[in-house]
Protein backbone atom coordinates (compact mmCIF):
# COMPACT_ATOMS: atom_id res chain seq x y z
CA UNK A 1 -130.36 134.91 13.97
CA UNK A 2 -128.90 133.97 10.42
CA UNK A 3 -125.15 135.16 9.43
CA UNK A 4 -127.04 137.74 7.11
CA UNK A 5 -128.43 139.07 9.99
CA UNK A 6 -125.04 139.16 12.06
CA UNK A 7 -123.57 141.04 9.19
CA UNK A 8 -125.65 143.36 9.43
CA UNK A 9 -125.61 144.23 13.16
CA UNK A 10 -121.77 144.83 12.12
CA UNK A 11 -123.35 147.96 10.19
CA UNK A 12 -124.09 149.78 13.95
CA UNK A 13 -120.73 150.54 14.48
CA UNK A 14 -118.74 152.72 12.63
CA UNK A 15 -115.95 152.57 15.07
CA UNK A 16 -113.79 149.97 15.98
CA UNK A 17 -111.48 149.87 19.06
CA UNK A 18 -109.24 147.38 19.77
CA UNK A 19 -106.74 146.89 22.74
CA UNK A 20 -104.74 144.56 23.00
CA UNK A 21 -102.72 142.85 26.13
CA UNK A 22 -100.43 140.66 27.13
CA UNK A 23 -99.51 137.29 28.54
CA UNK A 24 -102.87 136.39 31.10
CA UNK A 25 -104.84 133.33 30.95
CA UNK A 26 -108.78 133.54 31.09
CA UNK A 27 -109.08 131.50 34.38
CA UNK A 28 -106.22 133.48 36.08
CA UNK A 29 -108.58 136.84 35.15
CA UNK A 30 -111.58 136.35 34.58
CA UNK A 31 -112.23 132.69 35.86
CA UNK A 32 -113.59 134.35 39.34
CA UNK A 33 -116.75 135.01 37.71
CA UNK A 34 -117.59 131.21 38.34
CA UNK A 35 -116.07 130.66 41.04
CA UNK A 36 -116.82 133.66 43.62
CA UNK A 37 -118.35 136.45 41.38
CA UNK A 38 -122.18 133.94 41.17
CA UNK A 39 -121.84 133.51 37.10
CA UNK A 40 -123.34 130.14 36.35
CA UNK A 41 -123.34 131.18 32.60
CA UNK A 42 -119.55 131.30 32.43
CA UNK A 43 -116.91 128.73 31.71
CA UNK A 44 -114.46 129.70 34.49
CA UNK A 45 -112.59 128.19 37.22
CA UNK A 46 -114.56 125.44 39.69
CA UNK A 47 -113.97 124.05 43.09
CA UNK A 48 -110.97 121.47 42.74
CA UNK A 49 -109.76 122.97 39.39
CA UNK A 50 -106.09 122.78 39.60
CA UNK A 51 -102.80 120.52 39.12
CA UNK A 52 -100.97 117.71 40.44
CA UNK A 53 -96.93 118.29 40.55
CA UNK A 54 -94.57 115.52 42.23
CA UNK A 55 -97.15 113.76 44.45
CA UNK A 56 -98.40 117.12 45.71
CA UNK A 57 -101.98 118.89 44.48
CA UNK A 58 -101.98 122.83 43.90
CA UNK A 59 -105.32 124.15 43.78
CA UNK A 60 -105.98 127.20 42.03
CA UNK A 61 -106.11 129.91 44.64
CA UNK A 62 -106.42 133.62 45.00
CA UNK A 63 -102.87 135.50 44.68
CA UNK A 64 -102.01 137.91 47.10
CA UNK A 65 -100.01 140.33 45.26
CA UNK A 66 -101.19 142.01 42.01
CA UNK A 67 -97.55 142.26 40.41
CA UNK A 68 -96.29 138.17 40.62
CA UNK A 69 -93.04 138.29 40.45
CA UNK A 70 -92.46 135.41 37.96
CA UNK A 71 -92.75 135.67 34.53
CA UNK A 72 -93.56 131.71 33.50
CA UNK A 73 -92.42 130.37 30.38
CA UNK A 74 -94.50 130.67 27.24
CA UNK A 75 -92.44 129.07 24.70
CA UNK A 76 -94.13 126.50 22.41
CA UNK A 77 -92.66 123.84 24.28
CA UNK A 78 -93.60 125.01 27.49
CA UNK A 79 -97.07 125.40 26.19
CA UNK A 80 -97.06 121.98 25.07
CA UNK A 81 -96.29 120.69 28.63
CA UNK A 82 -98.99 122.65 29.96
CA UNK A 83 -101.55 121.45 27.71
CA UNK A 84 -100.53 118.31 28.27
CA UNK A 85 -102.66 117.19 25.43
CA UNK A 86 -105.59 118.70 26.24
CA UNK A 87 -104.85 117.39 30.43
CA UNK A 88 -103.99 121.09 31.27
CA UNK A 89 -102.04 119.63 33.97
CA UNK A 90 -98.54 120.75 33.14
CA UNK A 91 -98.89 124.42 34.50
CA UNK A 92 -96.75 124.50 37.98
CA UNK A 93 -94.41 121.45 35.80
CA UNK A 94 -93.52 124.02 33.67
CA UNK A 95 -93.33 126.80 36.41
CA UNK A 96 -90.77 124.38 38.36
CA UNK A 97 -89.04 124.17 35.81
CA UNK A 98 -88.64 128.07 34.63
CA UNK A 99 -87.81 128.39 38.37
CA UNK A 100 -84.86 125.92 38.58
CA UNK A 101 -83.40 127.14 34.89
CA UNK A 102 -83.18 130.94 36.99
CA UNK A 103 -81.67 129.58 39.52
CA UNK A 104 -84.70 130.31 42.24
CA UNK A 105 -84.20 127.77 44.41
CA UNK A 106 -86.86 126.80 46.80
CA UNK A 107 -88.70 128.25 44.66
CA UNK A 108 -92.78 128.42 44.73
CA UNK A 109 -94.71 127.69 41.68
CA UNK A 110 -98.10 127.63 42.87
CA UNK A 111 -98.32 131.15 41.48
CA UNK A 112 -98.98 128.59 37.98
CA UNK A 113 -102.66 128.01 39.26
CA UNK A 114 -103.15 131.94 40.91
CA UNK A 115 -105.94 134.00 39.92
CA UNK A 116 -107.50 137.55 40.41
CA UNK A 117 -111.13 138.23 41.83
CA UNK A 118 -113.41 141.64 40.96
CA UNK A 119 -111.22 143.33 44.11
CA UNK A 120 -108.37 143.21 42.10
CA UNK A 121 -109.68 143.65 38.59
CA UNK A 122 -112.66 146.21 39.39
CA UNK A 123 -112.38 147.54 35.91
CA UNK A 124 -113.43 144.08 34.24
CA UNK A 125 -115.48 143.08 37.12
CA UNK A 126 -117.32 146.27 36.26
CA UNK A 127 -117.58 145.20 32.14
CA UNK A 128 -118.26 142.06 32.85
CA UNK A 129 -121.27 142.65 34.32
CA UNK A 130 -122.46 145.71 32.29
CA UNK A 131 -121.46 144.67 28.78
CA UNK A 132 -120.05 140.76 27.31
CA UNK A 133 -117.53 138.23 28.16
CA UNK A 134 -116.66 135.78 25.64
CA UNK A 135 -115.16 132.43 27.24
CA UNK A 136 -114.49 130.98 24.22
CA UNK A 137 -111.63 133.29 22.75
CA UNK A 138 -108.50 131.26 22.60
CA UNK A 139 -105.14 132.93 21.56
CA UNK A 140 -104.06 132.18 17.83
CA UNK A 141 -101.36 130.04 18.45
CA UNK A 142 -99.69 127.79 21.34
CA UNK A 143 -96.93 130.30 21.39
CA UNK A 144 -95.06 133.36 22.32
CA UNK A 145 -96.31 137.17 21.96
CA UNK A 146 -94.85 137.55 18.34
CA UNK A 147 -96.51 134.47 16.19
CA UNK A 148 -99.86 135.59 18.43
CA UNK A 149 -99.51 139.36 17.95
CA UNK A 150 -98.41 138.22 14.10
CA UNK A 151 -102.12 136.17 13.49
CA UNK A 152 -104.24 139.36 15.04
CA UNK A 153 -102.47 141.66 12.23
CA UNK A 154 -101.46 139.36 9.54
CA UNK A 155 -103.57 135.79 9.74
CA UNK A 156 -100.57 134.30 10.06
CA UNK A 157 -96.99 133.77 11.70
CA UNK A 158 -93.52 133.36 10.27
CA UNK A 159 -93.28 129.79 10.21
CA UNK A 160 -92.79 129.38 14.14
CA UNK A 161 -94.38 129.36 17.61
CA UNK A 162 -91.74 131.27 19.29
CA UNK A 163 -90.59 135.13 19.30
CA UNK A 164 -87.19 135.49 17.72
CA UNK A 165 -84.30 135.88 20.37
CA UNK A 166 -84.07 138.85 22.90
CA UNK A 167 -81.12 140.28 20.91
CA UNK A 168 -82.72 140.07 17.51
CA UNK A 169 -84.91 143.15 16.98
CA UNK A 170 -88.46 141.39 16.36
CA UNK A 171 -89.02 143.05 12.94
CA UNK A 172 -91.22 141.29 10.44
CA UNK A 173 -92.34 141.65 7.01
CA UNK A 174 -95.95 139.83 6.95
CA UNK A 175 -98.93 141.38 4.94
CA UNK A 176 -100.92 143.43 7.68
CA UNK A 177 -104.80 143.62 7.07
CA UNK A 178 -104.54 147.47 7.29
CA UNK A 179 -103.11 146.98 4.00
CA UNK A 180 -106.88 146.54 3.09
CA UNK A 181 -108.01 149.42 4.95
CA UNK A 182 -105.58 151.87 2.87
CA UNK A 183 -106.78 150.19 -0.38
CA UNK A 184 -109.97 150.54 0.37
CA UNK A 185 -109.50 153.88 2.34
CA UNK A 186 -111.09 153.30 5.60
CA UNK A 187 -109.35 155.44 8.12
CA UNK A 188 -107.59 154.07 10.36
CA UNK A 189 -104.77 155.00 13.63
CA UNK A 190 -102.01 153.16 15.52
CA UNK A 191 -101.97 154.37 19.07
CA UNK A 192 -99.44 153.82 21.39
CA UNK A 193 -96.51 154.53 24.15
CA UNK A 194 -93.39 152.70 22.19
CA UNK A 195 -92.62 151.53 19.07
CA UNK A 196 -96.12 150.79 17.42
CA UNK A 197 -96.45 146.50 16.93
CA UNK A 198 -97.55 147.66 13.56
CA UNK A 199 -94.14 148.91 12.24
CA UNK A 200 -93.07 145.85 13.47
CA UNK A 201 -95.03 143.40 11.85
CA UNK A 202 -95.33 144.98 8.69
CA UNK A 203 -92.52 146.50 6.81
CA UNK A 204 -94.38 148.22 4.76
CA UNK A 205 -95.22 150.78 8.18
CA UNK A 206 -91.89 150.59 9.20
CA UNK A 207 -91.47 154.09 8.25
CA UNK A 208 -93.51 156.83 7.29
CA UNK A 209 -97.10 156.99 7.22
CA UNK A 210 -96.96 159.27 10.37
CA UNK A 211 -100.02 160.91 10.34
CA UNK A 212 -101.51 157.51 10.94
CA UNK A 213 -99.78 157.09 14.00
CA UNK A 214 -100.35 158.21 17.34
CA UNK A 215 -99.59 158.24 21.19
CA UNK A 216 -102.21 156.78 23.39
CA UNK A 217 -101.83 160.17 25.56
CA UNK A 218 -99.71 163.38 25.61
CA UNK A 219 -101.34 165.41 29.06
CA UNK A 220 -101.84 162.05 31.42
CA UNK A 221 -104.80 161.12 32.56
CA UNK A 222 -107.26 162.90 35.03
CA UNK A 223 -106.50 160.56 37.87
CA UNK A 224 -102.78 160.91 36.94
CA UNK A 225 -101.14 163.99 36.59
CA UNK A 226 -97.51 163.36 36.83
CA UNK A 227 -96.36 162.78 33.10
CA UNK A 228 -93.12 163.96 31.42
CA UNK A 229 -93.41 165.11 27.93
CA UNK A 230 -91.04 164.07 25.43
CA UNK A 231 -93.26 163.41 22.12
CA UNK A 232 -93.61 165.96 19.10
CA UNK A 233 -96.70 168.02 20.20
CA UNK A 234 -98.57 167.89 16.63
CA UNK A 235 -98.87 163.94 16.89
CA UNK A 236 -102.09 162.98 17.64
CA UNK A 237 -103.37 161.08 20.88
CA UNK A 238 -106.27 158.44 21.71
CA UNK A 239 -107.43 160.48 24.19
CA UNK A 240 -107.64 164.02 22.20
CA UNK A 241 -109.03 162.12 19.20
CA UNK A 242 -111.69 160.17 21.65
CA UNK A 243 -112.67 163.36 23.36
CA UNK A 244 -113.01 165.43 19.85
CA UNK A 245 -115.01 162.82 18.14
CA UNK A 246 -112.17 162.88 15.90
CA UNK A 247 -111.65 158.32 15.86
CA UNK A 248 -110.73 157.00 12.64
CA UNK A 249 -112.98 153.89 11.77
CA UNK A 250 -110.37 151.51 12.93
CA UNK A 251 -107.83 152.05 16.49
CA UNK A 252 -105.41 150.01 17.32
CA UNK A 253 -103.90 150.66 21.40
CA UNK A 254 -100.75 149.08 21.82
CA UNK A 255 -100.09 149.40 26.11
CA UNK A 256 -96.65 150.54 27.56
CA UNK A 257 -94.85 147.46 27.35
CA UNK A 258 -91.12 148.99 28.31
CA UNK A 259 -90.46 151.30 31.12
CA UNK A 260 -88.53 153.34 28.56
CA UNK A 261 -91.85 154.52 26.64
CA UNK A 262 -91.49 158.47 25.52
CA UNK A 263 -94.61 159.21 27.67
CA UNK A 264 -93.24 158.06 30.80
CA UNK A 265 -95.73 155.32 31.94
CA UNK A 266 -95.23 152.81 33.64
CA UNK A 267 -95.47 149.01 31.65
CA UNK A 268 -99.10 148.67 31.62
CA UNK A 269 -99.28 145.45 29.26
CA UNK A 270 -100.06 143.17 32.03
CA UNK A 271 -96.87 141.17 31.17
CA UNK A 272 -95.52 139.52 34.15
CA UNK A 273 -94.21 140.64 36.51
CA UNK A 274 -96.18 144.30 35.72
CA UNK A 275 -98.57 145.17 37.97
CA UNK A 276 -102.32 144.44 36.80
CA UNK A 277 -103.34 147.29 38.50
CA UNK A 278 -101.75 149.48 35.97
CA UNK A 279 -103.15 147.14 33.59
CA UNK A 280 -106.66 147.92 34.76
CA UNK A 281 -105.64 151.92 34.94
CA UNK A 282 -104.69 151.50 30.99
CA UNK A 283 -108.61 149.73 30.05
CA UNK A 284 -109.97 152.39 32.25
CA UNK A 285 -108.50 155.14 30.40
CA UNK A 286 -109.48 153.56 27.40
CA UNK A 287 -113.48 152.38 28.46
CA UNK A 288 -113.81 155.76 30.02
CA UNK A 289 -112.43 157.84 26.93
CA UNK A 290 -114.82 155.94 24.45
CA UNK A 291 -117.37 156.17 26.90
CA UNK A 292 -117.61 160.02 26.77
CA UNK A 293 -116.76 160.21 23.23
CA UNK A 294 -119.61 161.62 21.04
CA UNK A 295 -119.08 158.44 18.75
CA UNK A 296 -119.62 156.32 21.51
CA UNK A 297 -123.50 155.10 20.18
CA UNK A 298 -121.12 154.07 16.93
CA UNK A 299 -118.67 152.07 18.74
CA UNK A 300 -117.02 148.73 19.30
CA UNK A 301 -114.23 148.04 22.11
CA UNK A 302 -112.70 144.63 21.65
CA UNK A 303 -110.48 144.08 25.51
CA UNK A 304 -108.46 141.10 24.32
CA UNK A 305 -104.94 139.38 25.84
CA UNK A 306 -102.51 137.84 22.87
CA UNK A 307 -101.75 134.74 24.69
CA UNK A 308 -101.76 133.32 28.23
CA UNK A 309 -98.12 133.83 29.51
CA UNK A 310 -98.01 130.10 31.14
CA UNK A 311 -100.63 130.87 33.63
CA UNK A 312 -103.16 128.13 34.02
CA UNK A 313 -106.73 127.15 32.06
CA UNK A 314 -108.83 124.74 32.12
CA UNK A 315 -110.31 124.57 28.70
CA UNK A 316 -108.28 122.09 26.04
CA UNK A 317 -107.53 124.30 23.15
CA UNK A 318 -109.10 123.13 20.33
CA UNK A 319 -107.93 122.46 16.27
CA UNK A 320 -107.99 125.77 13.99
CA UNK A 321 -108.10 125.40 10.33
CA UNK A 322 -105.05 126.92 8.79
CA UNK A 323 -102.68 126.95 5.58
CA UNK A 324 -99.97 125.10 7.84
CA UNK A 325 -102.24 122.89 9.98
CA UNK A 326 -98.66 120.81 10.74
CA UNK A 327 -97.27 123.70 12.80
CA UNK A 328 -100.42 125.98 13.50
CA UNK A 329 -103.55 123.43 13.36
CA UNK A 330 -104.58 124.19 16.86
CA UNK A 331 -105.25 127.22 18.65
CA UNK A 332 -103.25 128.51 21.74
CA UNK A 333 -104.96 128.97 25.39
CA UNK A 334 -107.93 130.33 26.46
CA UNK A 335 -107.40 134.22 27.05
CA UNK A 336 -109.46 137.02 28.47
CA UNK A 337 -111.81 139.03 26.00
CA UNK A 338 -114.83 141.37 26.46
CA UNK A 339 -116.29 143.23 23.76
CA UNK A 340 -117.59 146.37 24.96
CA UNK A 341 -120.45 148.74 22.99
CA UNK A 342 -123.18 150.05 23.72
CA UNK A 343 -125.37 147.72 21.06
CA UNK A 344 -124.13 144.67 23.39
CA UNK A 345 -126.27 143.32 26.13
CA UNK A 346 -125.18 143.56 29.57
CA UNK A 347 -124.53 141.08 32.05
CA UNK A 348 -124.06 138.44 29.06
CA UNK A 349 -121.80 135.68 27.75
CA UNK A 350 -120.45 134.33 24.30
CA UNK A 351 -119.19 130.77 23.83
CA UNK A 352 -119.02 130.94 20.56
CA UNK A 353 -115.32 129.89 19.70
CA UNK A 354 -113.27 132.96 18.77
CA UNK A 355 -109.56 133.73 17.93
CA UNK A 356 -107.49 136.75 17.66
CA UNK A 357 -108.24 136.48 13.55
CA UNK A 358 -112.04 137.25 14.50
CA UNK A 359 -111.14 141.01 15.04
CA UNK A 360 -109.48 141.18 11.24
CA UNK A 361 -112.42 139.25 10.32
CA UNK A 362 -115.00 141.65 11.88
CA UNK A 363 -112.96 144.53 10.77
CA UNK A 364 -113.06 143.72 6.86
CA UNK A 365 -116.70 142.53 7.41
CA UNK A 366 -117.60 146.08 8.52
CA UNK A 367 -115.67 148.25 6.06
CA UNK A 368 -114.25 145.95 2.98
CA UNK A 369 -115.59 142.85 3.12
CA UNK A 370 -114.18 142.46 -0.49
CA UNK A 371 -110.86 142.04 0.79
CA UNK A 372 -112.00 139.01 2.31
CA UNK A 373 -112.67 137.36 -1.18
CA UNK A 374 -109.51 139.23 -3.35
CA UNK A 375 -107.68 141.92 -2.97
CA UNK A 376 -107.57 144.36 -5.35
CA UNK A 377 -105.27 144.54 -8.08
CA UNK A 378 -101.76 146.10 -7.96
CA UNK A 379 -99.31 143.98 -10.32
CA UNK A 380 -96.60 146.30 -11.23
CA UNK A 381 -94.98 146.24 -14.82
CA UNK A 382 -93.07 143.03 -14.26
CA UNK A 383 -96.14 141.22 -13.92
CA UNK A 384 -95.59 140.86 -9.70
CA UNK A 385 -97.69 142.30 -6.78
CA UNK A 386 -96.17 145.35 -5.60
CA UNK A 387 -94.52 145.35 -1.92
CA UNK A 388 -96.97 147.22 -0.61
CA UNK A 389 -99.69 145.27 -1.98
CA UNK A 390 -102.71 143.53 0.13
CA UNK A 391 -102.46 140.05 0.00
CA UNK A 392 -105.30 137.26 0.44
CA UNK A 393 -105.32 136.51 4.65
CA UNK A 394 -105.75 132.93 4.40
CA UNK A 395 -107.60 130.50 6.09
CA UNK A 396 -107.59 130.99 9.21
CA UNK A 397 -109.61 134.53 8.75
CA UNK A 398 -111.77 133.06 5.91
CA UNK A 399 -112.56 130.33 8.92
CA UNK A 400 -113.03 132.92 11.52
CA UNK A 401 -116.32 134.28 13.13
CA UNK A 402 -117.13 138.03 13.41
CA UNK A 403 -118.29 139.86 16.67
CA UNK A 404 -121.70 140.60 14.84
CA UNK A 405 -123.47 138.17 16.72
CA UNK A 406 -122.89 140.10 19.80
CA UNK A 407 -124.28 143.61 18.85
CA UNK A 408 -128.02 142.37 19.17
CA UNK A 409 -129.34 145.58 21.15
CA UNK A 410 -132.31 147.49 18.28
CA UNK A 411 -130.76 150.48 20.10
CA UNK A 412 -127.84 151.82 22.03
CA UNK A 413 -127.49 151.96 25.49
CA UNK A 414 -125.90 155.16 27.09
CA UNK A 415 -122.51 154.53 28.84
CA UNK A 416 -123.07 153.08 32.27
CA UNK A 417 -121.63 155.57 35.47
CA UNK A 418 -117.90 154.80 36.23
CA UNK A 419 -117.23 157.37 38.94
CA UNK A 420 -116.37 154.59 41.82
CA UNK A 421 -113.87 152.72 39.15
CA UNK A 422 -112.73 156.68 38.59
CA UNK A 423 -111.74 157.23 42.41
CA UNK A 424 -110.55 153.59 42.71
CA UNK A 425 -108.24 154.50 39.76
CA UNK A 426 -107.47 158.08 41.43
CA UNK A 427 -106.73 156.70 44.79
CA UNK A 428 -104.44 153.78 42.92
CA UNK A 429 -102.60 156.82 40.87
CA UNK A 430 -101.61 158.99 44.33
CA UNK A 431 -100.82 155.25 46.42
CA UNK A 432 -98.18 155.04 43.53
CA UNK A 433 -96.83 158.53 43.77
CA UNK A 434 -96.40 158.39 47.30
CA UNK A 435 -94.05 155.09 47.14
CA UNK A 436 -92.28 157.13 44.38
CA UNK A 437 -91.86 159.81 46.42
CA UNK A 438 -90.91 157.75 49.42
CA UNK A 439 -88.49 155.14 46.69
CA UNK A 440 -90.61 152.15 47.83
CA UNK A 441 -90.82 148.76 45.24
CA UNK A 442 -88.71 151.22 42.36
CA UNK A 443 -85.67 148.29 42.34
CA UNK A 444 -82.69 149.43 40.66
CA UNK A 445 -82.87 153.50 39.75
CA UNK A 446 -82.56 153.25 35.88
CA UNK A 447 -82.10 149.60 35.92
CA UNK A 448 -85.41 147.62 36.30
CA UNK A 449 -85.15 144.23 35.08
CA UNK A 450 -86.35 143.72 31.42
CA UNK A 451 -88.32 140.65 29.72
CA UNK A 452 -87.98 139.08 26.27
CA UNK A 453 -90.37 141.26 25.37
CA UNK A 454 -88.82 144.54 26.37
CA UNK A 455 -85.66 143.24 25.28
CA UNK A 456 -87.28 142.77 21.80
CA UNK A 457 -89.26 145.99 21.38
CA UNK A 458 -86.05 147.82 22.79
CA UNK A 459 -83.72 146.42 19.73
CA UNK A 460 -86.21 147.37 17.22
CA UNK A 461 -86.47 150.95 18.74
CA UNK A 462 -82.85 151.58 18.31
CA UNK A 463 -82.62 149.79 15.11
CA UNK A 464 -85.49 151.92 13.71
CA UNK A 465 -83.64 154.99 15.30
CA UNK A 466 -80.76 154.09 13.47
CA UNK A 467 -82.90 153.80 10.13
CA UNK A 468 -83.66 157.18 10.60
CA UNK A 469 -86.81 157.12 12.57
CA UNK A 470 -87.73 160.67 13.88
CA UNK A 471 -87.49 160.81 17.54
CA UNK A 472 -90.79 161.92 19.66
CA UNK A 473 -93.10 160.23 17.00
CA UNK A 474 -94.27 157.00 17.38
């Protein structure tokens, strides 16, 4: 098909979802597919795929546990010893090392080269088959959550490949491309269970705009009943607005990434050491809400992971053109994606090359592709671009390619059943409650250990709070 034509698949959708999570490699998720799961059409792991650490070979091998207990470095330069210039060799090097800096000694970190099969992700083992898996989406950058999270919002980072420090609230001021969607008003809402990434990234949504803003859920879900409520009542949810046919053109889902979140969830980002089976709860939620949403013939879900939190791939990541090719030239590690509508073919596979700029790219395709040429005007009466002004994305989204290609169905497909992934998710939800109940795997009472991450999102709550941010909204 020609781009013309991909542009115009983009026109079956009037809905786009997005949901992004955090810190897993495509091998250590979805790389079972090759290896046990009988896909010869995707790029995933092979028999003697692994790495070589001191004289001793570590295979990649099927973890045990679903929550590793770990949470391997992802700093630039960790990621560059990984890659090992395209090797991919330096993933239990750089575990062995994050090990010995903690003070684990004796430490094991084989855990480097671990990976899930369809038992343990059931929910993706389910997409996977029934809708597309693209084995070609690489994370943004070689770099932490921020500069990656920064690219899927903005096109581009804040001059480095690392997060800022624990202590220093991770609050940005980069042009967002929802900046676009107000000029142009498309409708669009943040959904989420802490502080939204958006009023993060952009500081022109670091306050206000609340209407725009929502929590992912405000009664639980129906395989999960116990939920305290501490959020204003009249903010909007994902899961009302999904069920009403009430979705804006573009949703953003931001997962629980602190145990402090107002809904009372669990961290569901995926971000080690998290369980993935709460991970896999969260996509449920979301596949299953979209799924019996009366816009779901309209619709577009786009399952993606920002980066690979140091856990192992096998594909070399490859050069990215960019307006600072010296310090972001190359993309970051392969990560998980599926794109998930019902205009998409089951069973199927994209390795087309894709980055986390192709879901800004397919978003102004749909609904403003003018903002990919110019933004409008909006010079104030000095002659300057006001604050709150779109700015031009740069390269790297000019360069990037659109999910058209994969809507190629003439006509929609009803949603597929998901009642066993519903019990599986059901029986998950009461296994939990009853180590609550019995204070089994809890840790500390009011004292679980945090990441950088948390730490992060943490500092900007309270410095938001103390900028006047309304509690109980998001």
């Amino acid at each position: 098909m020609s781009e013309e034509a991909y542009v115009a698949s983009l026109e079956k959708v009037d809905h786009v979802v997005v949901l992004m999570m955090e810190n897993r490699s495509f091998d250590h998720m979805l790389g079972y597919l090759s290896l046990t799961g009988g896909r010869t059409d995707i790029d995933g792991l092979r028999p003697g795929f692994g790495n070589t650490y001191q004289g001793r070979t570590y295979p990649a091998h099927h973890l045990t546990t679903t929550a590793v207990d770990v949470d391997p470095d992802h700093t630039a330069s960790a990621i560059d010893e990984q890659i090992g210039s395209g090797r991919m060799d330096g993933f239990v090097a750089s575990m062995a090392a994050t090990l010995a800096d903690r003070g684990v000694h004796d430490g094991d970190p084989a855990p480097a080269v671990g990976y899930y099969d369809g038992a343990d992700v059931p929910v993706y083992d389910h997409l996977a088959e029934e809708f597309s898996v693209c084995d070609r989406w690489f994370s943004s950058v070689p770099g932490s959550t921020w500069p990656n999270r920064l690219y899927s919002l903005c096109g581009t980072a804040a001059g480095s490949r690392d997060d800022l420090p624990p202590h220093v609230p991770p609050m940005y001021d980069k042009p967002s491309f929802i900046r676009h969607l107000d000029a142009h008003r498309v409708s669009w809402r943040w959904y989420c269970f802490d502080t939204p990434t958006l009023r993060l990234a952009d500081a022109h949504y670091s306050a206000g705009h609340h209407h725009q803003f929502g929590y992912f859920s405000k009664t639980g879900l129906s395989w999960k009943t116990k939920l305290e409520i501490r959020v204003d009542a009249k903010v909007a949810s994902f899961l009302e607005d999904a069920a009403s046919g009430s979705l804006p053109s573009v949703s953003w889902i931001d997962p629980a990434f602190t145990t402090f979140n107002p809904l009372g969830f669990r961290p569901n980002d995926d971000h080690a050491p998290a369980d993935i089976r709460d991970g896999q709860d969260l996509a449920l939620a979301v596949y299953d809400a979209l799924a019996s949403s009366p816009q779901w013939e309209r619709s577009l879900l786009v399952i993606v992971y920002d980066e690979h939190g140091g856990f192992y791939d096998h594909v070399p990541p490859p050069r990215a053109a960019d307006d600072d090719p010296a310090t972001f030239g190359r993309y970051g590690v392969r990560v998980p994606a599926i794109i998930v509508s019902p205009w998409v073919e089951p069973h199927s596979v994209s390795s087309t090359v894709f980055d986390h700029t192709s879901i800004i790219k397919t978003i102004l395709m749909r609904f403003c592709p003018e903002a990919l040429e110019s933004p409008p005007q909006g010079k104030n009466s000095s002659g300057r671009l006001r604050s709150d002004h779109p700015r031009y994305l740069g390269a790297r989204v000019a360069h990037a390619t659109h999910l058209g290609e994969l809507l190629t169905r003439a006509t929609p497909r009803p949603a597929p059943k998901r009642d066993p992934l519903i019990l599986g998710a059901t029986a998950w939800a009461a296994e939990q409650a009853k180590a609550e109940d019995a204070g089994i795997g809890q840790g500390e009472p009011g004292n679980p250990p945090q990441t950088d991450l948390q730490q992060g999102i943490l500092a900007a709550t309270h410095e938001l709070a103390k900028r006047g941010h309304p509690a109980g909204t998001p």
